[in-house]
PDB file of N, CA and C in Angstrom:
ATOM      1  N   UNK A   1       0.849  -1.177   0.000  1.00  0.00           N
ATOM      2  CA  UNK A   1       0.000   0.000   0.000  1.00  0.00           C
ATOM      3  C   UNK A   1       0.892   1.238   0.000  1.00  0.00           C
ATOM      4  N   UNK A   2       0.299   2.001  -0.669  1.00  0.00           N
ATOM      5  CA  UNK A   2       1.567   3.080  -0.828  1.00  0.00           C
ATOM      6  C   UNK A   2       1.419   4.433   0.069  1.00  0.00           C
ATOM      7  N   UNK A   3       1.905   5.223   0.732  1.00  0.00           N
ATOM      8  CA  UNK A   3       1.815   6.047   1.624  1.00  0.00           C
ATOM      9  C   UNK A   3       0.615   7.317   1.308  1.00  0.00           C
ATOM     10  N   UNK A   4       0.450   7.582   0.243  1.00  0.00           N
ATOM     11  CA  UNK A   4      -0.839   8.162   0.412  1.00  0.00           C
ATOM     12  C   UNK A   4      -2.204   7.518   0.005  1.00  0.00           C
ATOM     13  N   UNK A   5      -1.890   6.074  -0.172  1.00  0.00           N
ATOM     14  CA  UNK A   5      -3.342   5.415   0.447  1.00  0.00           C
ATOM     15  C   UNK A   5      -3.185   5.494   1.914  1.00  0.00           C
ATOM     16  N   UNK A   6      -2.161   4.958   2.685  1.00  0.00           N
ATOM     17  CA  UNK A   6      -1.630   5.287   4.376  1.00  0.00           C
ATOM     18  C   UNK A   6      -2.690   6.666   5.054  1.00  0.00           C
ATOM     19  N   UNK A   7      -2.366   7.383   4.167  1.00  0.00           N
ATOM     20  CA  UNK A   7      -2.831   8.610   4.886  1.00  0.00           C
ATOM     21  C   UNK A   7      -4.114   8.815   4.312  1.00  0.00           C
ATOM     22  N   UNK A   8      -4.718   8.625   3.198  1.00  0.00           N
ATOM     23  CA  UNK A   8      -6.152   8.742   3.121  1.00  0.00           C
ATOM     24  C   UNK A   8      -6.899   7.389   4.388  1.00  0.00           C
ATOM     25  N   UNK A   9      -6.419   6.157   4.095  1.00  0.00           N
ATOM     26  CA  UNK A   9      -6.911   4.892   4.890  1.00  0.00           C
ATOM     27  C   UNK A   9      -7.050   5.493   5.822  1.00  0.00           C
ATOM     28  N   UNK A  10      -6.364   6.151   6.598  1.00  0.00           N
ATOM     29  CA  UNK A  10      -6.405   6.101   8.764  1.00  0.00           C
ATOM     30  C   UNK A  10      -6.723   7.644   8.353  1.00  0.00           C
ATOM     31  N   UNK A  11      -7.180   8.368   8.087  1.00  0.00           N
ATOM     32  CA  UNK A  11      -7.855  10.262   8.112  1.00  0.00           C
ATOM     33  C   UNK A  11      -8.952   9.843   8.695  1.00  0.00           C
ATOM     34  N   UNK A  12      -9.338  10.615   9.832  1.00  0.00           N
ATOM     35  CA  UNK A  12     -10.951  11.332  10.034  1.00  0.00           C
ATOM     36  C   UNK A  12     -11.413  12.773  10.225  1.00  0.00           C
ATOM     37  N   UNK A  13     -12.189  13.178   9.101  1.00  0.00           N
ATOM     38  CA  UNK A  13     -12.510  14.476   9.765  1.00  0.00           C
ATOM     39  C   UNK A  13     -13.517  14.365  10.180  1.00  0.00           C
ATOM     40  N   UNK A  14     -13.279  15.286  11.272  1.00  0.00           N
ATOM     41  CA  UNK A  14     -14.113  16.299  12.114  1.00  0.00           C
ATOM     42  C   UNK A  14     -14.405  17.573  11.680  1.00  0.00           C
ATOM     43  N   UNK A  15     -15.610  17.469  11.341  1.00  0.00           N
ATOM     44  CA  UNK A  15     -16.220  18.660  10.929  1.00  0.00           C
ATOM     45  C   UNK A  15     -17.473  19.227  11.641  1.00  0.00           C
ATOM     46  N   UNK A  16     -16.838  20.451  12.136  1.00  0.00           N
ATOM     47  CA  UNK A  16     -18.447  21.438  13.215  1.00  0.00           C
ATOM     48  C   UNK A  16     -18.655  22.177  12.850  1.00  0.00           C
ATOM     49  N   UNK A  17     -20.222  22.051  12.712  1.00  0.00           N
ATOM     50  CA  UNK A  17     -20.934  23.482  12.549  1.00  0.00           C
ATOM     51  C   UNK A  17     -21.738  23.496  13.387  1.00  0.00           C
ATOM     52  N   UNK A  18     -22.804  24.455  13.061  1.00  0.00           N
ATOM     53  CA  UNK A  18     -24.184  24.980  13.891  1.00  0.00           C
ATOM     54  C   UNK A  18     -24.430  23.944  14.608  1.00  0.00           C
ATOM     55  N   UNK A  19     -24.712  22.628  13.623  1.00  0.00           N
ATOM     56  CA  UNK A  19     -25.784  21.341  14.438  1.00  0.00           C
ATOM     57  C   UNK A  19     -24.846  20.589  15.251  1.00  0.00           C
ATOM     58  N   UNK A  20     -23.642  20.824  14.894  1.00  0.00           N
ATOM     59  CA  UNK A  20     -22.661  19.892  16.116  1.00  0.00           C
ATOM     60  C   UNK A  20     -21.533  19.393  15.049  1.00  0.00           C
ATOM     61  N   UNK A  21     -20.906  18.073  15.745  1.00  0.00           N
ATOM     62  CA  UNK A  21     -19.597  17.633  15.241  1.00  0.00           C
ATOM     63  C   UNK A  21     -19.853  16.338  14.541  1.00  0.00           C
ATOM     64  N   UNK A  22     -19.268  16.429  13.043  1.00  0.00           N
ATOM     65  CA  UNK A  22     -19.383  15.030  12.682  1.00  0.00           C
ATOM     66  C   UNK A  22     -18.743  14.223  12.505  1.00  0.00           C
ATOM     67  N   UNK A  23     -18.457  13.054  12.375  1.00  0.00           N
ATOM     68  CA  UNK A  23     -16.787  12.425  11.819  1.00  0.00           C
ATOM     69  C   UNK A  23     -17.117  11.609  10.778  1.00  0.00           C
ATOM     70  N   UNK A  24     -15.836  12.013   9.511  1.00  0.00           N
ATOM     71  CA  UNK A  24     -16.181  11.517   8.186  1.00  0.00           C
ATOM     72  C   UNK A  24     -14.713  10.791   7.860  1.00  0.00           C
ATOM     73  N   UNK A  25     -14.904   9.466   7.634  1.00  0.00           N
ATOM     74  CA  UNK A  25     -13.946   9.003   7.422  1.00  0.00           C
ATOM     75  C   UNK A  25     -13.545   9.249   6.237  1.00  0.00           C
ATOM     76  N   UNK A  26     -12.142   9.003   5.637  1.00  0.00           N
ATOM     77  CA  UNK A  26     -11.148   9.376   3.956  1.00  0.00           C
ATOM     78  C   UNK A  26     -11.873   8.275   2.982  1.00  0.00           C
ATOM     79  N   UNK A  27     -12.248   8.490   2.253  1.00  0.00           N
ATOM     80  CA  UNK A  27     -12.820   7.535   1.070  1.00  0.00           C
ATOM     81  C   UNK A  27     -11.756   7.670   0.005  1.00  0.00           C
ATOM     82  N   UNK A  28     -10.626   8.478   0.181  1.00  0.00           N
ATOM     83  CA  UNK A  28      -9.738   8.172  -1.085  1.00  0.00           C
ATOM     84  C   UNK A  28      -8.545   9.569  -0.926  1.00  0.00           C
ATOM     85  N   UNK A  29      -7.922   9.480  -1.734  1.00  0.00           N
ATOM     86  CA  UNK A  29      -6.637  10.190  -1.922  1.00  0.00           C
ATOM     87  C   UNK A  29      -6.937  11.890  -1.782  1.00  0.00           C
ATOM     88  N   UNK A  30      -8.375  12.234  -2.188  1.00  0.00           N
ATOM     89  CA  UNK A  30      -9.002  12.998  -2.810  1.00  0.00           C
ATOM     90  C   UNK A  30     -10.846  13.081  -2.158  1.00  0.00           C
ATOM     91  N   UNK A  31     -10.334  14.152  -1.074  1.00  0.00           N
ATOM     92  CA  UNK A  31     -11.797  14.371  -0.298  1.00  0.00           C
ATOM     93  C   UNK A  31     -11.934  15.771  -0.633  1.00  0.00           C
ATOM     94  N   UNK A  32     -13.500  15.897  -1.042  1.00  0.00           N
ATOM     95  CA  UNK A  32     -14.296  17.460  -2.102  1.00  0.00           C
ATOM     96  C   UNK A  32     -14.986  17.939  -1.101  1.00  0.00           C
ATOM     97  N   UNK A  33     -15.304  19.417  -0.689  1.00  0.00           N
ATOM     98  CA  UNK A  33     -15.951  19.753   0.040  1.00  0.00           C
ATOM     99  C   UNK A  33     -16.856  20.765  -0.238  1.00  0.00           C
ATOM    100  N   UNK A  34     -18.206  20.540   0.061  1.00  0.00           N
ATOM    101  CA  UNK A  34     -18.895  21.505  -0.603  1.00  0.00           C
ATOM    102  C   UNK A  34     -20.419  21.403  -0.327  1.00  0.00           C
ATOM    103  N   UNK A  35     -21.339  22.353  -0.936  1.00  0.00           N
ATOM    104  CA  UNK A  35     -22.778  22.396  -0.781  1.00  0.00           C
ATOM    105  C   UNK A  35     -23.396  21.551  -1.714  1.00  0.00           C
ATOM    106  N   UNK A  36     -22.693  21.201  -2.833  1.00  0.00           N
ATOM    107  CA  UNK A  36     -23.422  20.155  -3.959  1.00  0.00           C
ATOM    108  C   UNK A  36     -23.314  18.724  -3.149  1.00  0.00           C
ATOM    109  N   UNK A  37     -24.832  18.191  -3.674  1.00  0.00           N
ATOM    110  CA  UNK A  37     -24.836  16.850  -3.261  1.00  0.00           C
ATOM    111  C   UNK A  37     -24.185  15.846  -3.727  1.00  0.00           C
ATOM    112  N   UNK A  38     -23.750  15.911  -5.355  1.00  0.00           N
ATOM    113  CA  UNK A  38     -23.246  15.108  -6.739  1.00  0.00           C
ATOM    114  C   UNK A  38     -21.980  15.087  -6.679  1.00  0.00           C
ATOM    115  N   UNK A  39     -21.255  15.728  -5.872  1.00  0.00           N
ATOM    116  CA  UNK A  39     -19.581  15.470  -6.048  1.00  0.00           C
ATOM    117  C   UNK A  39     -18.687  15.783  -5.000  1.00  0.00           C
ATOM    118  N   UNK A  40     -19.610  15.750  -4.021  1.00  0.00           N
ATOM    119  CA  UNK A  40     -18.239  16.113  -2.684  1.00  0.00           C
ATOM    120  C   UNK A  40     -18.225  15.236  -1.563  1.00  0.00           C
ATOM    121  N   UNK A  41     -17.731  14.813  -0.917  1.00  0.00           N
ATOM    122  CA  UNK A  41     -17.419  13.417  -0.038  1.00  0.00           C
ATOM    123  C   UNK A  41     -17.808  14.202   1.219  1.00  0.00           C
ATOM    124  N   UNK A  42     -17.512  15.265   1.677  1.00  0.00           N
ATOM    125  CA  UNK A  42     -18.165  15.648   2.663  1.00  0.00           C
ATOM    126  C   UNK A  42     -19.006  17.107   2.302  1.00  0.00           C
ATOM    127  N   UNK A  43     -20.319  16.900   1.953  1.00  0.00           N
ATOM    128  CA  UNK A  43     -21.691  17.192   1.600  1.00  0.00           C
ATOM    129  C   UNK A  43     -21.931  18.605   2.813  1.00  0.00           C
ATOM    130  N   UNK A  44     -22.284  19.781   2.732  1.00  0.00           N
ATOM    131  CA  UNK A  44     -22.043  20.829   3.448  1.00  0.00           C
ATOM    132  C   UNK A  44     -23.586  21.913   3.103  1.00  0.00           C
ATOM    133  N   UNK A  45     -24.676  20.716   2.270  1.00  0.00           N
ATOM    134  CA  UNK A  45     -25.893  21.499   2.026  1.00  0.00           C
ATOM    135  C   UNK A  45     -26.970  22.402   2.275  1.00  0.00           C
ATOM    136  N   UNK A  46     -26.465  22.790   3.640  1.00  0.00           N
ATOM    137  CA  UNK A  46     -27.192  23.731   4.847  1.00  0.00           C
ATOM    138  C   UNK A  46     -26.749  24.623   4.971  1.00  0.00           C
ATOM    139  N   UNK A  47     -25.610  24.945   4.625  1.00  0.00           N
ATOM    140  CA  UNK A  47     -24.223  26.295   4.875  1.00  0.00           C
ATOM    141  C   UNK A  47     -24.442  26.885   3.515  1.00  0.00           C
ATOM    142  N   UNK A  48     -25.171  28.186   4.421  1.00  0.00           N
ATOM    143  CA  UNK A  48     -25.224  28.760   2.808  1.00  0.00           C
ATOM    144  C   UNK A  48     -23.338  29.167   2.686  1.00  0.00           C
ATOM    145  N   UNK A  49     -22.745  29.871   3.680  1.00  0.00           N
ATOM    146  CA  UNK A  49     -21.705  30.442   3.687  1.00  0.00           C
ATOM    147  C   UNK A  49     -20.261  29.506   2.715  1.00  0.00           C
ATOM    148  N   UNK A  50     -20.997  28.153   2.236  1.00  0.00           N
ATOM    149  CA  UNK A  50     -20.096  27.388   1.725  1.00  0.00           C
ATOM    150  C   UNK A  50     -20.825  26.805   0.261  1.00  0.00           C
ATOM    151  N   UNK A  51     -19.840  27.169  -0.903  1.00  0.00           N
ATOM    152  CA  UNK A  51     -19.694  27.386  -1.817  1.00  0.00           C
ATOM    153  C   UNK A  51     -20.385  25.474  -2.531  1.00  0.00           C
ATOM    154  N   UNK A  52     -20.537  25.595  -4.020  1.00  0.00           N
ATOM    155  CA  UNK A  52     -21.060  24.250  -4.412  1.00  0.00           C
ATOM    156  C   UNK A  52     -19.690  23.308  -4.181  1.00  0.00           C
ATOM    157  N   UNK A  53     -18.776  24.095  -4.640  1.00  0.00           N
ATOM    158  CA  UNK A  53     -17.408  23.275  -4.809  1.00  0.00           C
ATOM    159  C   UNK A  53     -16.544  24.045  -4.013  1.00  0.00           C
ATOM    160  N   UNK A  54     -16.493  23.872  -3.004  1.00  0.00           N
ATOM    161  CA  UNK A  54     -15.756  24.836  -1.924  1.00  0.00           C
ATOM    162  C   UNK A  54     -13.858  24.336  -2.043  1.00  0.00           C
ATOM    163  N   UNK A  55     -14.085  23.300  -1.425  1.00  0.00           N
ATOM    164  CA  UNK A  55     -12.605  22.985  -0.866  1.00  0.00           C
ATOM    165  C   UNK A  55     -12.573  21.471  -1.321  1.00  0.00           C
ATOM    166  N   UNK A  56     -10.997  21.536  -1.408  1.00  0.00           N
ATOM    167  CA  UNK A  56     -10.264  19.961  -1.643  1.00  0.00           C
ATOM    168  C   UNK A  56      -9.443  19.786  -0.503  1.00  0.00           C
ATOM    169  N   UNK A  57      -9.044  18.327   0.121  1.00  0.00           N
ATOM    170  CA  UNK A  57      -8.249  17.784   0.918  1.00  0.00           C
ATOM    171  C   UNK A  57      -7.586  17.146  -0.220  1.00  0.00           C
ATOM    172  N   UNK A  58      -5.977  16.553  -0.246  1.00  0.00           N
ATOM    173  CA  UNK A  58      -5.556  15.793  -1.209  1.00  0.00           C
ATOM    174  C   UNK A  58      -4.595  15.376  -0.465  1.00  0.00           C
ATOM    175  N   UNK A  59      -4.354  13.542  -0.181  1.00  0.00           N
ATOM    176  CA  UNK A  59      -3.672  12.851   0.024  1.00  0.00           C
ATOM    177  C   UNK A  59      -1.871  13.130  -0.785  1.00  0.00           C
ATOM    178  N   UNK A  60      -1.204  13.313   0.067  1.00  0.00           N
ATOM    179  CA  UNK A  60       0.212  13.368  -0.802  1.00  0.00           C
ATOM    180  C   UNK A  60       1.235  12.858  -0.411  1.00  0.00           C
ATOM    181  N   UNK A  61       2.100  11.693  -0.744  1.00  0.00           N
ATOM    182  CA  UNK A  61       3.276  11.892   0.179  1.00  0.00           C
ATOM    183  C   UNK A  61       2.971  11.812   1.567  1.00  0.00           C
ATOM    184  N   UNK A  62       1.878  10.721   1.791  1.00  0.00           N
ATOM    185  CA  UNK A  62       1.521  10.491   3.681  1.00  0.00           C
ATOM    186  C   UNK A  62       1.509  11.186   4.126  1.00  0.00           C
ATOM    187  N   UNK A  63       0.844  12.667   3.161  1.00  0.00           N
ATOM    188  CA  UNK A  63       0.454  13.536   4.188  1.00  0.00           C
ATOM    189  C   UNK A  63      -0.774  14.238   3.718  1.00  0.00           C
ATOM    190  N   UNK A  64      -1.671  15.223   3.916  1.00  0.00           N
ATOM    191  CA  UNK A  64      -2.825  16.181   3.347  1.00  0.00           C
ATOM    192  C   UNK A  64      -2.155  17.167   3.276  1.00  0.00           C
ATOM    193  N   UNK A  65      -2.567  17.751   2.263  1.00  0.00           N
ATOM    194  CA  UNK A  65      -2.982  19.446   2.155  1.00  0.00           C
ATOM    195  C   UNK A  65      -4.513  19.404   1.786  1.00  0.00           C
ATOM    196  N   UNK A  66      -4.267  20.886   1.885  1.00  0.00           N
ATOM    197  CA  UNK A  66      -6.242  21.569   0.994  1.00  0.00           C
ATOM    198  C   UNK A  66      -5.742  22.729   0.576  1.00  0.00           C
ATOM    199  N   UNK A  67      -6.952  22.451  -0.708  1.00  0.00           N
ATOM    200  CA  UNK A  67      -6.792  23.237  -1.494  1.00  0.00           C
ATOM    201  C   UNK A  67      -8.012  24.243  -1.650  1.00  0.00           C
ATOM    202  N   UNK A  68      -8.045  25.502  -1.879  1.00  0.00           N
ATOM    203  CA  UNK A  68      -9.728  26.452  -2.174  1.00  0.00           C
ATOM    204  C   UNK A  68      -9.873  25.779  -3.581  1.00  0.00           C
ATOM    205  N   UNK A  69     -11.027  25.776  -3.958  1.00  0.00           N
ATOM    206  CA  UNK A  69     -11.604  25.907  -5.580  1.00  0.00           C
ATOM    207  C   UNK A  69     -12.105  27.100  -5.827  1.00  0.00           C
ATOM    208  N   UNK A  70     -11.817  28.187  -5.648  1.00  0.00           N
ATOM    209  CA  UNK A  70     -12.226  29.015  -6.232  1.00  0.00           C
ATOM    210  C   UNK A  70     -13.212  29.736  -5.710  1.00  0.00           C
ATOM    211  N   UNK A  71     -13.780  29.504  -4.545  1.00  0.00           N
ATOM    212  CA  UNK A  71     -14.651  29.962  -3.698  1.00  0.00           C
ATOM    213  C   UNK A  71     -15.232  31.004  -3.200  1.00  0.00           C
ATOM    214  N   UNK A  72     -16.266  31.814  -2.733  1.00  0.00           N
ATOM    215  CA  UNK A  72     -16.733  32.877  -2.453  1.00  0.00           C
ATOM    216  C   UNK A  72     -16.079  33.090  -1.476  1.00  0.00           C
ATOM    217  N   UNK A  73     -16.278  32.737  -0.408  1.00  0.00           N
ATOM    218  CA  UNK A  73     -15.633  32.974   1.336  1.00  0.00           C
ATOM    219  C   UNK A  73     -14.361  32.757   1.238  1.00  0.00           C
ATOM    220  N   UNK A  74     -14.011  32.114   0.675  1.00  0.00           N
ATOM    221  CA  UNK A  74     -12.642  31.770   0.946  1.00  0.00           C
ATOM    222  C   UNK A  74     -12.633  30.306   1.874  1.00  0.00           C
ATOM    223  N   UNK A  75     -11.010  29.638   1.437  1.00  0.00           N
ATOM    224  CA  UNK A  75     -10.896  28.720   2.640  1.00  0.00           C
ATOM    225  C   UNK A  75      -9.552  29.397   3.461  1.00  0.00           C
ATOM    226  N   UNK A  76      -9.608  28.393   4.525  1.00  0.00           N
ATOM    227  CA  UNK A  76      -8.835  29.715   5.657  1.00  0.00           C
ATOM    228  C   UNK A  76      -7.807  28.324   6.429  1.00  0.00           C
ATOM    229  N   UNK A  77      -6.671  28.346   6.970  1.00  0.00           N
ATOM    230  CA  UNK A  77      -5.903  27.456   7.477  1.00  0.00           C
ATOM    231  C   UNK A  77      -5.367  28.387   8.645  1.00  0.00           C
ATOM    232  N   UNK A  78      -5.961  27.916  10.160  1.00  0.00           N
ATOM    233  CA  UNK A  78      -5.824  28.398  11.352  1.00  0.00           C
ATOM    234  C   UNK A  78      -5.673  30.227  11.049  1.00  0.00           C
ATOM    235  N   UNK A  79      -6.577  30.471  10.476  1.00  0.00           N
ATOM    236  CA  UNK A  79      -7.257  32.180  10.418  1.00  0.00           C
ATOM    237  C   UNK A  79      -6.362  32.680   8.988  1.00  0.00           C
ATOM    238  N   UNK A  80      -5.633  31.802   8.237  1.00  0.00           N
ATOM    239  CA  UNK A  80      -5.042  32.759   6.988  1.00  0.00           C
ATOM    240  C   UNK A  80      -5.449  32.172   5.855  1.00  0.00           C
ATOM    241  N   UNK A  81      -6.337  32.653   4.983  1.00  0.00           N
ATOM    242  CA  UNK A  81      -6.921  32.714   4.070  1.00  0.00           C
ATOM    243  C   UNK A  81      -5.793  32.246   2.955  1.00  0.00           C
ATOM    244  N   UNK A  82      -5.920  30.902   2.110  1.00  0.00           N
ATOM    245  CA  UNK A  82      -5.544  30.391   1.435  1.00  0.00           C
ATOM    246  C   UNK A  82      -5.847  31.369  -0.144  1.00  0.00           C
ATOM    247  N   UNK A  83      -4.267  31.470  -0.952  1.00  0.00           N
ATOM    248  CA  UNK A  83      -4.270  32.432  -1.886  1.00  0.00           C
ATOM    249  C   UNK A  83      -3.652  31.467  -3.259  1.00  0.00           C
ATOM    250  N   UNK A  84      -4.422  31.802  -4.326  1.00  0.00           N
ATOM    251  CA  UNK A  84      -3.445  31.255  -5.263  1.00  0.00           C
ATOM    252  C   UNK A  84      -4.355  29.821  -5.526  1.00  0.00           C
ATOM    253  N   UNK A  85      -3.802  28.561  -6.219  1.00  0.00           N
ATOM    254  CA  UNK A  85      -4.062  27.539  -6.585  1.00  0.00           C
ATOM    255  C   UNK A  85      -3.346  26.582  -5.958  1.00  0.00           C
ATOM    256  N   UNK A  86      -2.501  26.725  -5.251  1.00  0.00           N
ATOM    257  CA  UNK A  86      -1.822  25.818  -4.627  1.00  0.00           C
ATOM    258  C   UNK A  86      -2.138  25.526  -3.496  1.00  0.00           C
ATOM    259  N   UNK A  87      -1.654  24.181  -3.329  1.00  0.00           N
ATOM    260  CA  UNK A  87      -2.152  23.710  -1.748  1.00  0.00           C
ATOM    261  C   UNK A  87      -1.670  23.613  -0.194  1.00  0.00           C
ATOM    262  N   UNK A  88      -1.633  23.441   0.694  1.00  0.00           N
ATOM    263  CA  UNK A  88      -0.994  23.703   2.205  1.00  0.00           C
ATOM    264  C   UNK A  88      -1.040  22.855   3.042  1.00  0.00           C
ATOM    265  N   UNK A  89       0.129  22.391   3.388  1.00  0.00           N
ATOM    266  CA  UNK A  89      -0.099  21.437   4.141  1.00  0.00           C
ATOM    267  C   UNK A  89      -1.255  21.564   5.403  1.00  0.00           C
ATOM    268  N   UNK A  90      -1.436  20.750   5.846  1.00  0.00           N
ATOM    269  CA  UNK A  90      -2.316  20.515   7.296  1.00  0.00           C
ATOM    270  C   UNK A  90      -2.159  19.352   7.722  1.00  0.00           C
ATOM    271  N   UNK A  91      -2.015  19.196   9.404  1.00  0.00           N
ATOM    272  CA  UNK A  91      -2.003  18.293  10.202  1.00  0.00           C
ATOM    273  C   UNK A  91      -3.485  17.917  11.729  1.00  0.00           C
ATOM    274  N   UNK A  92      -3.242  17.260  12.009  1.00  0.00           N
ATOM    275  CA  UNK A  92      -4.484  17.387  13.255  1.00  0.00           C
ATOM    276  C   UNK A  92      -4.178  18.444  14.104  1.00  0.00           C
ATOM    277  N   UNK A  93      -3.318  19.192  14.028  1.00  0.00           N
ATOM    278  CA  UNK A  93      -2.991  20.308  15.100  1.00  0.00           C
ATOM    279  C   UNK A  93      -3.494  21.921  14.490  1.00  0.00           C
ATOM    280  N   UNK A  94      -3.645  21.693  13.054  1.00  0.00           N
ATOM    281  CA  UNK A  94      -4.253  22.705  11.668  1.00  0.00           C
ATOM    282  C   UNK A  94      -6.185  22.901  12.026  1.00  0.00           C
ATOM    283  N   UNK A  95      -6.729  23.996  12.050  1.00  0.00           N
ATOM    284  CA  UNK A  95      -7.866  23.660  11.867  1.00  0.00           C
ATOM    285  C   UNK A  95      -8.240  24.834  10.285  1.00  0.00           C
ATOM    286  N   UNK A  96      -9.305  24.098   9.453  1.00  0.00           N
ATOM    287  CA  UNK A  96      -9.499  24.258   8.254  1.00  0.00           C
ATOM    288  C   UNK A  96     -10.758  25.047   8.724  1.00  0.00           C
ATOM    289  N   UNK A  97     -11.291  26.354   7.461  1.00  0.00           N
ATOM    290  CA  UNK A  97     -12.148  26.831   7.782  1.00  0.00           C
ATOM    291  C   UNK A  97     -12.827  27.193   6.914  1.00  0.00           C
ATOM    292  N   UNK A  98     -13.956  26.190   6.491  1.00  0.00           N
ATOM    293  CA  UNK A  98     -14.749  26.888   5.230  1.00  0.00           C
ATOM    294  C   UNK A  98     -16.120  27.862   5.277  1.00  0.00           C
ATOM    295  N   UNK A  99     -16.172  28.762   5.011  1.00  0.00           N
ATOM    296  CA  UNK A  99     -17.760  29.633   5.479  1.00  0.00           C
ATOM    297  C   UNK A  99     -17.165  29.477   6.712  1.00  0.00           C
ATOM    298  N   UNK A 100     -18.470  28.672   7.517  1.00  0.00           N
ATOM    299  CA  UNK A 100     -18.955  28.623   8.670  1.00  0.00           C
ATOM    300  C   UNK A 100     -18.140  27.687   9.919  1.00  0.00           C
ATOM    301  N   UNK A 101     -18.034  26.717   8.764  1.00  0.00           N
ATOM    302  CA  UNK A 101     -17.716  25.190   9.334  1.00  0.00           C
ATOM    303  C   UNK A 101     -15.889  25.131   9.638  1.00  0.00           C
ATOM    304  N   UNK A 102     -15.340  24.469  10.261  1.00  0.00           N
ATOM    305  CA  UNK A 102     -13.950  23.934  11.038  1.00  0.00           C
ATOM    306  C   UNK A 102     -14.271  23.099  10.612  1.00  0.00           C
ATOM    307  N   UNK A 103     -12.831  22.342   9.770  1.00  0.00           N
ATOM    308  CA  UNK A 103     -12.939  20.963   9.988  1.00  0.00           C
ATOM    309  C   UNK A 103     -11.060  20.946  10.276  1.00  0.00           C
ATOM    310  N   UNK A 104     -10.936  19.542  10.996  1.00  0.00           N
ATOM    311  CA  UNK A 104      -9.896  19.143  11.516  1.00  0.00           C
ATOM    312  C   UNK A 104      -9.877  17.419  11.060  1.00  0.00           C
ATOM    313  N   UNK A 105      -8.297  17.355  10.958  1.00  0.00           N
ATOM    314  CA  UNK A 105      -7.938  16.120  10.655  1.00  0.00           C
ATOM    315  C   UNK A 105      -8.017  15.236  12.120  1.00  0.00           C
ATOM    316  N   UNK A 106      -8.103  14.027  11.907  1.00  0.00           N
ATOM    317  CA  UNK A 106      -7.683  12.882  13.087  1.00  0.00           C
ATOM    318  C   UNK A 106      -7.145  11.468  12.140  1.00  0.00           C
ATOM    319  N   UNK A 107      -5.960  11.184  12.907  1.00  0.00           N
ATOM    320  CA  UNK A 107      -5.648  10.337  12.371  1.00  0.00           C
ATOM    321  C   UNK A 107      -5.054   9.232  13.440  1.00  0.00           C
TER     322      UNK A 107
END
């Protein structure tokens, strides 16, 4: 198994909003985040403050980053607003911030 199946396999996020905390386990190399129901692994359909195609997590090198898509709000990594197309690392000690919602790694 190669190290970024490693790190998608054992990921959980934690993601809180309004209604509370959820935990979503890694379904792949490549976790989508967003208000559309049709293409994002963790589904965000209540938040208006979060975009159809908000944010990417991407398995790399046994480790995550995230990435914005292009987003209204912005995505934010412990309060600094992610710039550009490129991605940033994050660890469980990182909290991610889309609209409304935090989400945090566990691994």
């Amino acid at each position: 198994m190669s190290s970024t199946s490693d790190a998608a396999h054992h990921t959980i996020f934690e993601v809180t909003t309004a209604a509370g905390v959820v935990r979503i386990p890694a379904v792949g190399a490549v976790v989508r985040v967003g208000r559309s129901t049709d293409d994002n692994d963790i589904v965000l359909d209540s938040e208006a403050t979060v975009s159809r195609h908000h944010a990417e997590f991407v398995a790399e090198g046994g480790a995550w980053e995230v990435r914005d898509l292009s987003s209204h709000n912005g995505t934010f990594v412990n309060g600094t607003r992610l710039e550009g197309v490129s991605g940033v690392a994050v660890t469980p000690a990182d909290t991610v911030t889309v609209g409304d919602v935090t989400i945090r790694l566990s691994v």
